[in-house]
Protein backbone atom coordinates (compact mmCIF):
# COMPACT_ATOMS: atom_id res chain seq x y z
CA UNK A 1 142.68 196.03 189.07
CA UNK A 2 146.61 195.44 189.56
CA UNK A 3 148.23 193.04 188.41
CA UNK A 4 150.61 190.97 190.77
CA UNK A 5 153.67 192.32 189.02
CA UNK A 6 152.67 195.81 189.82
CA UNK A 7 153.23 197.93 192.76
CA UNK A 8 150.44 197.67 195.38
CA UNK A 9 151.55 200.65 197.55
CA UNK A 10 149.60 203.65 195.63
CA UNK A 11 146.23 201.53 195.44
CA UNK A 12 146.77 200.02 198.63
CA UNK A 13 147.03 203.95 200.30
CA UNK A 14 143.59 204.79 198.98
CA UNK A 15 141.42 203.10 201.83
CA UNK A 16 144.16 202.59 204.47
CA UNK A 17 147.07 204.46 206.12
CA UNK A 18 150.19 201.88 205.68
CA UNK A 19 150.97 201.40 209.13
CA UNK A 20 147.85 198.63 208.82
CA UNK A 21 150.40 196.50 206.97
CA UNK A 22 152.37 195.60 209.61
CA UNK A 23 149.86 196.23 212.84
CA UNK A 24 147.45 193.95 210.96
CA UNK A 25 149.01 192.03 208.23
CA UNK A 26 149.53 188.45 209.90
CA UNK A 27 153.91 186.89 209.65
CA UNK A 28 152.14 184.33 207.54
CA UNK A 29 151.05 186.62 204.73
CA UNK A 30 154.18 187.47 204.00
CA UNK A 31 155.44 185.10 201.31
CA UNK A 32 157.97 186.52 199.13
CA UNK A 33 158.53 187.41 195.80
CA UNK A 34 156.36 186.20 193.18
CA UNK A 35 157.13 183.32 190.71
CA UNK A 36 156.66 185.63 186.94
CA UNK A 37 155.81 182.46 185.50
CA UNK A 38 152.51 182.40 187.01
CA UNK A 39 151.64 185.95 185.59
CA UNK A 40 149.89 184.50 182.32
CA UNK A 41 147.56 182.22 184.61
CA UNK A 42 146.16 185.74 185.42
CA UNK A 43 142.74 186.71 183.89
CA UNK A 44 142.66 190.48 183.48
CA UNK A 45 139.54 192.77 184.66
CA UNK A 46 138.49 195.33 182.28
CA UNK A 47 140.23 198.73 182.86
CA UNK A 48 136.90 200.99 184.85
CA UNK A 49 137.36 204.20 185.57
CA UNK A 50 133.86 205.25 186.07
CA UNK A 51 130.60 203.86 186.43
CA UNK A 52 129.53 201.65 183.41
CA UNK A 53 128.36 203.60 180.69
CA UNK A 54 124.76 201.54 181.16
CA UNK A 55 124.15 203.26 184.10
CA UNK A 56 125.25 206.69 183.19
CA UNK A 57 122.47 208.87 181.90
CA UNK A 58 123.98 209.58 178.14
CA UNK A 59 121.93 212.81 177.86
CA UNK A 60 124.19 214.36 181.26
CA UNK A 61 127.72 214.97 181.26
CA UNK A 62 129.01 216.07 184.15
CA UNK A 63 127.76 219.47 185.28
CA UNK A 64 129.89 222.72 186.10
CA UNK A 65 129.21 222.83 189.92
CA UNK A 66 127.14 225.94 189.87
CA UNK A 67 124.34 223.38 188.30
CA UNK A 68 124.39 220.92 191.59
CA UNK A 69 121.35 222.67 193.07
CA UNK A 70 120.04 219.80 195.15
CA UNK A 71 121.83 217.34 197.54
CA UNK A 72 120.99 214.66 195.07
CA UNK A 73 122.54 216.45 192.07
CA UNK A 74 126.40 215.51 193.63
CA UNK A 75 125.42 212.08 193.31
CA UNK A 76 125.02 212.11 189.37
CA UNK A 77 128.18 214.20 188.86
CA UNK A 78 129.86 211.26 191.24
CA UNK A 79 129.03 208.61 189.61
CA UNK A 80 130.10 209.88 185.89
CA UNK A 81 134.31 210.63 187.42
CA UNK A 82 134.70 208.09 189.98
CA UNK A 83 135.94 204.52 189.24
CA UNK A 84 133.62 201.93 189.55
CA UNK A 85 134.77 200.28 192.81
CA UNK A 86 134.81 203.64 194.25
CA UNK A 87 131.17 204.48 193.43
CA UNK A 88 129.80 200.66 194.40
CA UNK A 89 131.38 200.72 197.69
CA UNK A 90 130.18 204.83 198.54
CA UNK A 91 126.47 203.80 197.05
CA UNK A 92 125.83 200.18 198.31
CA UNK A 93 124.14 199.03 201.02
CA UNK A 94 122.87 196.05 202.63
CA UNK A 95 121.38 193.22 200.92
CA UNK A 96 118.69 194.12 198.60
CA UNK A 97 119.03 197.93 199.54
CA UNK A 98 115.82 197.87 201.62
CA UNK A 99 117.15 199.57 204.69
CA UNK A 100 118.84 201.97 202.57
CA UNK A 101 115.24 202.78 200.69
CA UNK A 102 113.92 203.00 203.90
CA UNK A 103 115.70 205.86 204.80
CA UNK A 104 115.19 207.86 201.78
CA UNK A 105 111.55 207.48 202.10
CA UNK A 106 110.67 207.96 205.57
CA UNK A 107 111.09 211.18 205.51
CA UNK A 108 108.45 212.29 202.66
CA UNK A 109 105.44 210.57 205.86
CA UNK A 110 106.11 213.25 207.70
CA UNK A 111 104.51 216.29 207.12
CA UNK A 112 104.48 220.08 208.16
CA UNK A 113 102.01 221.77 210.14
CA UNK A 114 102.71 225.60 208.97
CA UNK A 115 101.86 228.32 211.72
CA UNK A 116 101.48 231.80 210.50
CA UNK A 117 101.16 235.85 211.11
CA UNK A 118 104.46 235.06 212.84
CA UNK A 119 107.04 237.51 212.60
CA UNK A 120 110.26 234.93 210.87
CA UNK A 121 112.03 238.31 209.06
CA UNK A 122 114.95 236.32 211.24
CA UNK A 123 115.93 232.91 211.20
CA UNK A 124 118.81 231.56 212.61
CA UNK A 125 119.96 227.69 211.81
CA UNK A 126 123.57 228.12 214.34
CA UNK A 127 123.21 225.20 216.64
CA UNK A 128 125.82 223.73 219.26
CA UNK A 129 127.48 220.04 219.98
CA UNK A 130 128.41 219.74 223.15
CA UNK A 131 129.00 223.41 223.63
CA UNK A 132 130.82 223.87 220.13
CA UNK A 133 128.82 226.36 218.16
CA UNK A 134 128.03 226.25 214.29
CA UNK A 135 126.73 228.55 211.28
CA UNK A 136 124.46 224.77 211.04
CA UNK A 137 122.32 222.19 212.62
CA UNK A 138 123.81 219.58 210.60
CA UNK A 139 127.34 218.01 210.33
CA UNK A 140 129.39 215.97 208.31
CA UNK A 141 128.93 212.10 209.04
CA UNK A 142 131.83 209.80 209.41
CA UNK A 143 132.88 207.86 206.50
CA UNK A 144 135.75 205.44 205.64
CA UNK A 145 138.32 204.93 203.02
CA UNK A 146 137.72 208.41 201.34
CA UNK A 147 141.29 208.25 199.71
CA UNK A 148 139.13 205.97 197.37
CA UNK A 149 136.68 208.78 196.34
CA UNK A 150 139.43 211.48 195.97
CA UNK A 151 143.35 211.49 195.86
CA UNK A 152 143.38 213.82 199.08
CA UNK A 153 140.93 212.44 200.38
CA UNK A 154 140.19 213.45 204.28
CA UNK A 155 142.31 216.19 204.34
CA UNK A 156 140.47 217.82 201.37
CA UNK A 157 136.66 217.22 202.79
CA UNK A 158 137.68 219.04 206.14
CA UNK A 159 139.31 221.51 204.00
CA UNK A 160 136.03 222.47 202.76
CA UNK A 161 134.53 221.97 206.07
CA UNK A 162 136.74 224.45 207.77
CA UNK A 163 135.92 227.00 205.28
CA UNK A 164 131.95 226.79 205.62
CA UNK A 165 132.76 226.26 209.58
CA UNK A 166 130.57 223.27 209.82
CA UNK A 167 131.53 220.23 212.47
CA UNK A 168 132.83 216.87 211.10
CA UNK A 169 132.90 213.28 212.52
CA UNK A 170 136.07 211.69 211.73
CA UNK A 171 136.18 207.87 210.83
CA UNK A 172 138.56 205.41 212.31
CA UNK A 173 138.40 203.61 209.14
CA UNK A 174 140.33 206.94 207.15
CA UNK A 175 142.87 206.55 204.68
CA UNK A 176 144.87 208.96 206.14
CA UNK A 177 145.94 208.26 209.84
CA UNK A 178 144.22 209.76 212.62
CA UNK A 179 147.25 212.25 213.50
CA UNK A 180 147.50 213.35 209.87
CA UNK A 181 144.19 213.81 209.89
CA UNK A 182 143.82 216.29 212.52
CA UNK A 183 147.53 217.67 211.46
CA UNK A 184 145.94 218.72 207.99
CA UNK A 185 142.67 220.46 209.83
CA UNK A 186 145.11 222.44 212.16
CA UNK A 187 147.00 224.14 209.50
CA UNK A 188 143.58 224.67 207.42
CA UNK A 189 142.26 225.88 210.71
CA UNK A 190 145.30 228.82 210.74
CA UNK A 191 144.60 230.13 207.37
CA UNK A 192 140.56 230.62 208.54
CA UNK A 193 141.15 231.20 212.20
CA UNK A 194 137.65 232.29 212.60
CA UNK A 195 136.34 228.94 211.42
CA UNK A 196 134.12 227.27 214.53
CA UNK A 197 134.72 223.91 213.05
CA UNK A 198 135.34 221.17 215.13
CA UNK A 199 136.30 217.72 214.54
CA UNK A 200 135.07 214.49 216.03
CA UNK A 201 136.21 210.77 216.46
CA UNK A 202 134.54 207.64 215.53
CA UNK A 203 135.65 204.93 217.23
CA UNK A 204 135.70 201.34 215.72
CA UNK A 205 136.80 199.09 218.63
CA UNK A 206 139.25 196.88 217.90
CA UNK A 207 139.39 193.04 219.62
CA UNK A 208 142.61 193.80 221.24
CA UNK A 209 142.23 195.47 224.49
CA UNK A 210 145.79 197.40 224.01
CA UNK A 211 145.22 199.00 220.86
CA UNK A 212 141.55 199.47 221.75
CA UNK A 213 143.33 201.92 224.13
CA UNK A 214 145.98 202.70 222.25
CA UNK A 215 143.36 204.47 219.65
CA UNK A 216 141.76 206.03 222.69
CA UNK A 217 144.57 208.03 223.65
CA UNK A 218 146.04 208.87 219.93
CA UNK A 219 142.08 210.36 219.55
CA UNK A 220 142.79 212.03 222.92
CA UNK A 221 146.07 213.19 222.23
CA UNK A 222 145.60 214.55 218.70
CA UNK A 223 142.48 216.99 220.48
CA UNK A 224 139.45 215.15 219.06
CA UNK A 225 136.44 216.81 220.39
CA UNK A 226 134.10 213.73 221.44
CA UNK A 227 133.85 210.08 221.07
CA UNK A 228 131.22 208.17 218.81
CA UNK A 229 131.59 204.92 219.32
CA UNK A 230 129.85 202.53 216.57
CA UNK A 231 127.47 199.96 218.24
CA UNK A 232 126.28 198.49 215.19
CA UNK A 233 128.39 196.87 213.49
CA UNK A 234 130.00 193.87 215.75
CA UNK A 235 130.75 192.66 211.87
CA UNK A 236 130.52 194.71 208.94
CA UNK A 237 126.71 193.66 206.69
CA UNK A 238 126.29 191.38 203.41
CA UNK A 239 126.99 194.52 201.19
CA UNK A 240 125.41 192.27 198.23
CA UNK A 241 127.09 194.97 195.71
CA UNK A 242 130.84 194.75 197.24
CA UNK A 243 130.41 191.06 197.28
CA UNK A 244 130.25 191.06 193.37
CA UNK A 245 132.98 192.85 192.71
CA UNK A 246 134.85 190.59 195.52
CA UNK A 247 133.78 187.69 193.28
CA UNK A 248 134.91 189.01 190.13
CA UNK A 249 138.43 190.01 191.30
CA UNK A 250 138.77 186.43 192.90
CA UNK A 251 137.94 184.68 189.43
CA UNK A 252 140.70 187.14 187.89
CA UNK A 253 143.12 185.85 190.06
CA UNK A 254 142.06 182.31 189.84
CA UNK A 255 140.71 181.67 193.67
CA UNK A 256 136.73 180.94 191.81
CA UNK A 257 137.23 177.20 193.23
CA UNK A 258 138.45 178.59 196.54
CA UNK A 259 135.85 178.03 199.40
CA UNK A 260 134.39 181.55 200.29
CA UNK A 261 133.12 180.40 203.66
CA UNK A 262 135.99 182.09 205.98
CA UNK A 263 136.16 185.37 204.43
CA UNK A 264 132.08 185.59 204.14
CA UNK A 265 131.78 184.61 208.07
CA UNK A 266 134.93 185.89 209.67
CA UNK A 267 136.85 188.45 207.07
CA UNK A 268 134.62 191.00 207.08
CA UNK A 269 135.44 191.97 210.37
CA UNK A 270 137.59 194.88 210.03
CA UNK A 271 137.56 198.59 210.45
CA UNK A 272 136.96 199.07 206.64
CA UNK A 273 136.08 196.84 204.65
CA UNK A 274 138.59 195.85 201.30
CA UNK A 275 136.60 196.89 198.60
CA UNK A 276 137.02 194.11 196.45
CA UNK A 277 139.20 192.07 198.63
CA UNK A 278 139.19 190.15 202.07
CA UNK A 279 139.88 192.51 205.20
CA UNK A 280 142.22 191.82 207.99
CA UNK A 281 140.12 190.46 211.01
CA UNK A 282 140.43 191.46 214.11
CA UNK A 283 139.66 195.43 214.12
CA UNK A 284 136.26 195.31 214.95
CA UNK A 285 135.25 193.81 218.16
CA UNK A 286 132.03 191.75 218.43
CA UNK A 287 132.49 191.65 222.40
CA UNK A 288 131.43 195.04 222.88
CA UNK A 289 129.31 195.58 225.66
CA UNK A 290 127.55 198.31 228.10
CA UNK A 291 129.91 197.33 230.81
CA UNK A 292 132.72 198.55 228.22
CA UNK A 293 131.62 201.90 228.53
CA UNK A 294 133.63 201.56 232.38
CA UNK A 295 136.98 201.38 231.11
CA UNK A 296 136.26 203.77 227.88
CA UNK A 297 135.13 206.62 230.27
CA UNK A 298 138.35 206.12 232.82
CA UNK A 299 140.48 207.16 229.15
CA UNK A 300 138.46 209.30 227.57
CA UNK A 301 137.45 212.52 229.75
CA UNK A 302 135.19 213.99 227.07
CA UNK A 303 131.52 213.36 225.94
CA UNK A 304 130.70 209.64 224.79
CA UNK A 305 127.47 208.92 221.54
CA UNK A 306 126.82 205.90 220.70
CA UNK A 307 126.37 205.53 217.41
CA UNK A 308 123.77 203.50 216.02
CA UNK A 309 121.17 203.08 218.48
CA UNK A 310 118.00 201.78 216.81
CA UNK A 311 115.24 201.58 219.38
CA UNK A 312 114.07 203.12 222.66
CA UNK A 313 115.09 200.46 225.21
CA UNK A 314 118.46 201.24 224.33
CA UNK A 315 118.38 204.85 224.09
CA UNK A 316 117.50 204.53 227.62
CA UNK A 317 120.13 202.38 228.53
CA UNK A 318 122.66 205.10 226.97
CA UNK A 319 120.87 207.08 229.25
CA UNK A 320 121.40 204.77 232.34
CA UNK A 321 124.75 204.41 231.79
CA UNK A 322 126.15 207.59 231.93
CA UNK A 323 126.32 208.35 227.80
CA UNK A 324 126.28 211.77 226.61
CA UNK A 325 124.19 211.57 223.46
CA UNK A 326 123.27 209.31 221.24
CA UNK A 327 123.14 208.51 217.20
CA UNK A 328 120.02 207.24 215.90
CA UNK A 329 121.41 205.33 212.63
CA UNK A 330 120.99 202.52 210.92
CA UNK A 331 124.82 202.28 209.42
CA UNK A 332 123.32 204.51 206.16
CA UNK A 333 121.59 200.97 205.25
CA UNK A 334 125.15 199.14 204.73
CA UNK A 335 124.35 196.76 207.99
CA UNK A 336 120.94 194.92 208.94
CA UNK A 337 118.36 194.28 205.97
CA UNK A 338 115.43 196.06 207.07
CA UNK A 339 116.39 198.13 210.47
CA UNK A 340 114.82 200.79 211.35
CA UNK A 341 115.12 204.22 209.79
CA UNK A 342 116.53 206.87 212.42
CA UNK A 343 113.24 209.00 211.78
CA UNK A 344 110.95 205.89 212.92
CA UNK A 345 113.60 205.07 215.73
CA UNK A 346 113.57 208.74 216.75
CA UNK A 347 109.23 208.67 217.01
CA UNK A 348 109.48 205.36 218.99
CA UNK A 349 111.86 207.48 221.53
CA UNK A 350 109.55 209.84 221.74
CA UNK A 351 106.59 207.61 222.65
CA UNK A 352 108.12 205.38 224.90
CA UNK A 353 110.69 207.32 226.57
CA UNK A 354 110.37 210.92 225.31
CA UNK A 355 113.00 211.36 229.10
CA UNK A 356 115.78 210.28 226.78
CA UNK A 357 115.18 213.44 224.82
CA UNK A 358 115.86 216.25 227.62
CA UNK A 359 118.84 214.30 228.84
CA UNK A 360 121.27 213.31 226.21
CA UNK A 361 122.40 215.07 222.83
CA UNK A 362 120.40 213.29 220.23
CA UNK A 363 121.59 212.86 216.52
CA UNK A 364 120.24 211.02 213.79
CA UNK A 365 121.26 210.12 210.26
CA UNK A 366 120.75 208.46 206.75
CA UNK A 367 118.64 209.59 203.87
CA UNK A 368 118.34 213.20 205.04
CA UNK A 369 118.76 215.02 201.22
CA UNK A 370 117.35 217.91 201.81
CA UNK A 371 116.97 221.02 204.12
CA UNK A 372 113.18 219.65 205.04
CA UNK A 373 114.29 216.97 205.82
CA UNK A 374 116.86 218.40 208.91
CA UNK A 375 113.78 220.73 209.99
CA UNK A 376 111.57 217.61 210.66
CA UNK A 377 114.28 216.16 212.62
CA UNK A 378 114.93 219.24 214.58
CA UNK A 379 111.48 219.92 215.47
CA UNK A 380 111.19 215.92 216.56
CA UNK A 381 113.94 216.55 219.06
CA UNK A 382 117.02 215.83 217.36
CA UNK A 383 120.19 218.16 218.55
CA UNK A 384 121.93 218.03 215.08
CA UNK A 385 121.72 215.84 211.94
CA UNK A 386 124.74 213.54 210.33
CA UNK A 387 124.67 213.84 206.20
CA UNK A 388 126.89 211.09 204.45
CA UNK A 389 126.92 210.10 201.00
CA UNK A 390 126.10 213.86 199.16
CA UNK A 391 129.02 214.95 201.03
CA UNK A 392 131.31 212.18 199.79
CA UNK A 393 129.67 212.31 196.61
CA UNK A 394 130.33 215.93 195.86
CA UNK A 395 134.11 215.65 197.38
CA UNK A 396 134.75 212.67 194.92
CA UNK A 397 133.22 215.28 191.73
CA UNK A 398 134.35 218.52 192.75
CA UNK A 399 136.47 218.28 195.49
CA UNK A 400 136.68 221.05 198.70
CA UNK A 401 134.82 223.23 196.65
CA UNK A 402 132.05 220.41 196.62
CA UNK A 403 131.96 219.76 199.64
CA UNK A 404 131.44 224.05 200.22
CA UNK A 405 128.33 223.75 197.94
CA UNK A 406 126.77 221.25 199.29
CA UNK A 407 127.02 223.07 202.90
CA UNK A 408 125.43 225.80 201.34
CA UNK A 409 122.77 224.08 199.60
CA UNK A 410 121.28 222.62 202.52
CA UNK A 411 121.69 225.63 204.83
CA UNK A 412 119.45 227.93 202.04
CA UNK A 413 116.77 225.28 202.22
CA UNK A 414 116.46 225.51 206.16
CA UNK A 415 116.17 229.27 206.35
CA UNK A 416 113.50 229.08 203.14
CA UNK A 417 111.33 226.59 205.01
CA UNK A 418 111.75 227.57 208.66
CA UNK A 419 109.95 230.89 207.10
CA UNK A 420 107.44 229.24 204.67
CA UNK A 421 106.51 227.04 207.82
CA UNK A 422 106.89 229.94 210.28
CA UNK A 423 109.07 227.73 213.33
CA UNK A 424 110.76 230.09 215.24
């Protein structure tokens, strides 16, 4: 927590590029320097670099790498080295976390039906999106503000991704801007020039029709390889978790007596949201609507997902309208307490409009932690799987090299039980 005397600019650069401040900060904001007789009103948050010791399993310290075995096992080392704030805004989720459980679970009710006397001596997991091959059916979600979870931040998880050549979705909501984004892949991209990695955008809509387009065409520009645009989040959900810490740092800075109605209604509309403080609106438009997708496709010539579709009718209208694939998601729980799991949205598709399959692309994510768990989803129809928070998780621990082991983790499993199960 900084104190007002202190220089804002390092913290600041952890969840947003700085060009935010002035295409976002309002003239009004602005007001000057600060009166140093007002610092001793200030009440001081305790000094967290990690997780609370309460919730840190004494027994574990964090593990050498080589021990992170499982998906799961990034989490643990995560939440030991990452400041508090850092770990509450990766982990939380909507509400009481229900949507978030949800996702986890769903996946154990579905079971294998194992074939055998098949010949699997072979097994090959290299799938394609949208013509781009990979070693993997699975790629690398998008996910906001990772300057927060690690001082490189972007740069260093596609780093890792370019040296296990698996595909990445980029979020609008980066620390680093979307040019130095894809500036930092390209040179990682020379030293492994055999890497098949390719990088995708996530598109956040903003309000403003101008720099809605104006983000189209830097994503064009910069060679982005297809265009997710989020559908579920018109404004960002109660993260009940996020909202604590919110509360805490507005009693340090003695606001408790302010009304919290505006910023609870209105401020978290924004393409990240402030961990711990109230985002600029406007980034995030709630006007989006199918007859959008007109003016997206006239500026943006490659394939269009929606992301977060979460039921059949509108996988079909995806379909309808011209929409090259689609992302079954639920926002990793972080939006609407008690949606739908992906796995339960992807089985409703399947019964009620199983069309939707053969024609578009179909991804899915949240709670997929284990190779299993992308073989159920493959064999349900799903093109390629997005994994989130172990990959975040093991970049905020370990870094590049993190985010390398938990590629290979979950590529073993696959090839293990595509041959236990015998699917070709």
């Amino acid at each position: 927590m900084l104190t007002l005397e202190q220089d804002a600019t390092e913290e600041f650069k952890k969840y947003h590029p700085l060009d935010y401040i002035k295409d976002y900060l309002p003239a009004e904001c602005l007001l000057g320097p600060v009166d140093p007789n007002t610092f001793g009103q200030l009440r001081q948050l305790k000094d967290e670099r990690a997780a609370p010791a309460s919730e840190i399993d004494a027994s574990n310290e964090m593990p050498h790498l080589t021990m992170c075995v499982a998906a799961t096992d990034f989490e643990k080392a995560a939440k030991a080295v990452l400041p508090h704030k850092s770990y509450t805004y990766a982990s939380t989720s909507a509400n009481t976390g229900l949507s978030l459980k949800g996702n986890l679970d769903h996946w154990s009710s579905v079971s294998f039906r194992p074939r055998v006397m098949r010949d699997v001596g072979d097994v090959d997991t290299c799938h394609k999106i949208f013509g781009h091959a990979s070693p993997y059916p699975f790629y690398i979600s998008p996910m906001g503000t990772m300057g927060a979870i690690h001082p490189n931040g972007e740069p260093e998880m596609y780093k890792g991704a370019v040296r296990k050549g698996i595909h990445a979705v980029v979020s609008t909501a980066s620390s680093r801007s979307t040019e130095q984004i894809m500036q930092a892949f390209v040179e990682e991209q020379k030293k492994m020039s055999a890497s098949p990695t390719r990088l995708f955008f996530q598109y956040y809509m903003p309000v403003d029709r101008k720099k809605a387009i104006e983000l189209l065409r830097i994503a064009k520009r910069c060679g982005y390889k297809g265009l997710w645009i989020t559908v579920d989040a018109p404004v960002l959900g109660k993260r009940t978790a996020d909202r604590y810490l919110q509360a805490e740092e507005a009693l340090s800075m003695g606001l408790a007596e302010e009304s919290t109605a505006e910023w609870e209604t209105g401020g978290d509309n924004a393409f990240a949201p402030a961990m711990g403080g109230r985002p600029v609106q406007g980034q995030l438009s709630p006007h989006l609507n199918w007859e959008d997708l007109a003016w997206v496709r006239k500026e943006w010539e490659g394939p269009i997902v929606l992301k977060g579709i979460q039921c059949a009718e509108d996988a079909k209208l995806a379909m309808d309208y011209g929409c090259d694939g689609i992302l079954l998601s639920n926002h990793g729980g972080r939006q609407i307490h008690t949606a739908p799991s992906a796995l339960m949205t992807l089985c409703e598709i399947r019964t009620y409009c199983p069309e939707v399959l053969t024609k578009l692309e179909i991804f899915l994510d949240g709670g997929l932690r284990d190779g299993s768990d992308v073989l159920k989803a493959l064999c349900l129809g799903a093109t390629a799987v997005g994994v989130g928070r172990p990959f975040l998780y093991a970049l905020g621990a370990y870094g590049s090299k993190g985010v390398e082991k938990c590629v290979d983790g979950k590529s073993v499993r696959i090839c293990i039980q595509r041959r236990l199960t015998n699917i070709p």
